[in-house]
Protein backbone atom coordinates (compact mmCIF):
# COMPACT_ATOMS: atom_id res chain seq x y z
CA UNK A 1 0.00 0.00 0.00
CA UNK A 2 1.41 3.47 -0.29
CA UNK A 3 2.18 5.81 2.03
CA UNK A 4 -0.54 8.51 2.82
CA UNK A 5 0.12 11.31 0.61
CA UNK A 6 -2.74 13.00 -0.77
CA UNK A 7 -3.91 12.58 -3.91
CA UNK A 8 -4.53 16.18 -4.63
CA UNK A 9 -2.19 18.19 -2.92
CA UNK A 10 0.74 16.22 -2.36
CA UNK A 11 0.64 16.51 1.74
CA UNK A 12 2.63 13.48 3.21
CA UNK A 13 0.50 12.75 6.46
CA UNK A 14 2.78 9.84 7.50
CA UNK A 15 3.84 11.43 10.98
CA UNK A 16 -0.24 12.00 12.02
CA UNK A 17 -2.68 10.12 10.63
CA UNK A 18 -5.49 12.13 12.00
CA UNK A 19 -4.58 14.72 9.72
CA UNK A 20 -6.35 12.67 6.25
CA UNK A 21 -7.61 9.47 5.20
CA UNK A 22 -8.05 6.91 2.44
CA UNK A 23 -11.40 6.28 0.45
CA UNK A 24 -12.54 3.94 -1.51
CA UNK A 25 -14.14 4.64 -5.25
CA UNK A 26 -16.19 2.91 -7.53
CA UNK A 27 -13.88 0.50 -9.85
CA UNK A 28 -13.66 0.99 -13.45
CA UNK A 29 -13.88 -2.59 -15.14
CA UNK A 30 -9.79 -2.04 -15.26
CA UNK A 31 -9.82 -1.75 -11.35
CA UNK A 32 -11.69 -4.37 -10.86
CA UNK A 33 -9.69 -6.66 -13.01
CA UNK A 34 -6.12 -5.13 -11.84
CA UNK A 35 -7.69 -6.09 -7.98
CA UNK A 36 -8.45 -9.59 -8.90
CA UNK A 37 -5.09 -10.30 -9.99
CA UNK A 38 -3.73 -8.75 -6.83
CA UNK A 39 -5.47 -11.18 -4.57
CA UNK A 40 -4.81 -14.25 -7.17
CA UNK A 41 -1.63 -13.44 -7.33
CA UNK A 42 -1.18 -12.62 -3.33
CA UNK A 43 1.09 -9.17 -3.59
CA UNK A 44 0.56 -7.11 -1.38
CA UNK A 45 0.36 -3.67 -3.30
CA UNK A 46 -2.21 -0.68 -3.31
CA UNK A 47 -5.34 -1.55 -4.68
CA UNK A 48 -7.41 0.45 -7.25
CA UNK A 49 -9.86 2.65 -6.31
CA UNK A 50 -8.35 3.42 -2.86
CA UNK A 51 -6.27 6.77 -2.86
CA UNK A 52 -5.21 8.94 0.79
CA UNK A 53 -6.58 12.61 0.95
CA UNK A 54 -5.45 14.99 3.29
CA UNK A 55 -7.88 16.27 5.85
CA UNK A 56 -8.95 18.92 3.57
CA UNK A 57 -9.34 17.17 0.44
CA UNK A 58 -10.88 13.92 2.46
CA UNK A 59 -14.20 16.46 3.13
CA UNK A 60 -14.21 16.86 -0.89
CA UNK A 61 -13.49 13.80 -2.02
CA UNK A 62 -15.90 12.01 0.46
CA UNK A 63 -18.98 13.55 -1.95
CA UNK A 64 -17.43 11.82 -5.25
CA UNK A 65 -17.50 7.94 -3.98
CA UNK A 66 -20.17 7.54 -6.59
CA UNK A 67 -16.97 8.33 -9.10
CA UNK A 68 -14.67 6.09 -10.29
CA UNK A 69 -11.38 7.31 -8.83
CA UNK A 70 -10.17 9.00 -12.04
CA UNK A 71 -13.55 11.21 -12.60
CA UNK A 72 -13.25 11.97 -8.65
CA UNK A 73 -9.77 13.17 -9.02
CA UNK A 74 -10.34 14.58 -12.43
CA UNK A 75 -13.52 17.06 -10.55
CA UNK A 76 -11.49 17.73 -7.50
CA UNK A 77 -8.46 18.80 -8.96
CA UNK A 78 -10.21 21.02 -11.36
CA UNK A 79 -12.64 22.66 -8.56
CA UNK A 80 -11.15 25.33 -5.99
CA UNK A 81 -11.04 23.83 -2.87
């Protein structure tokens, strides 16, 4: 999994974890497929359609879960925040 950095922003919450969390997305048919092999294949790696947001981005991107992660990130990162 990687570290929690935000998505948007860049902010590396690693020392406080208080200060953002991960959400999960809808998965593309890609996502889901790139998941399966994951657990087939038992890596341990990030999975699709997770992603870390910092505190402030986590309220934003919290509305978008109906989004596949691209489209989320795609309307956040074109919307003032």
């Amino acid at each position: 999994m990687r570290p929690p950095i935000c998505a948007i922003c860049g902010k590396d919450f690693r020392e406080d974890l208080n200060e953002g969390g991960s959400i999960s997305f809808v998965l593309s048919e890609s996502d889901k497929q790139y998941n399966k092999k994951l657990q087939q294949s038992g890596i341990v790696s990030h999975p699709a359609g997770l992603e870390w947001f910092c505190s402030k981005h986590y309220k934003i991107a919290i509305n978008h879960t109906h989004l596949t992660l691209d489209e989320a990130i795609d309307k956040m990162a074109n919307k003032p925040t």
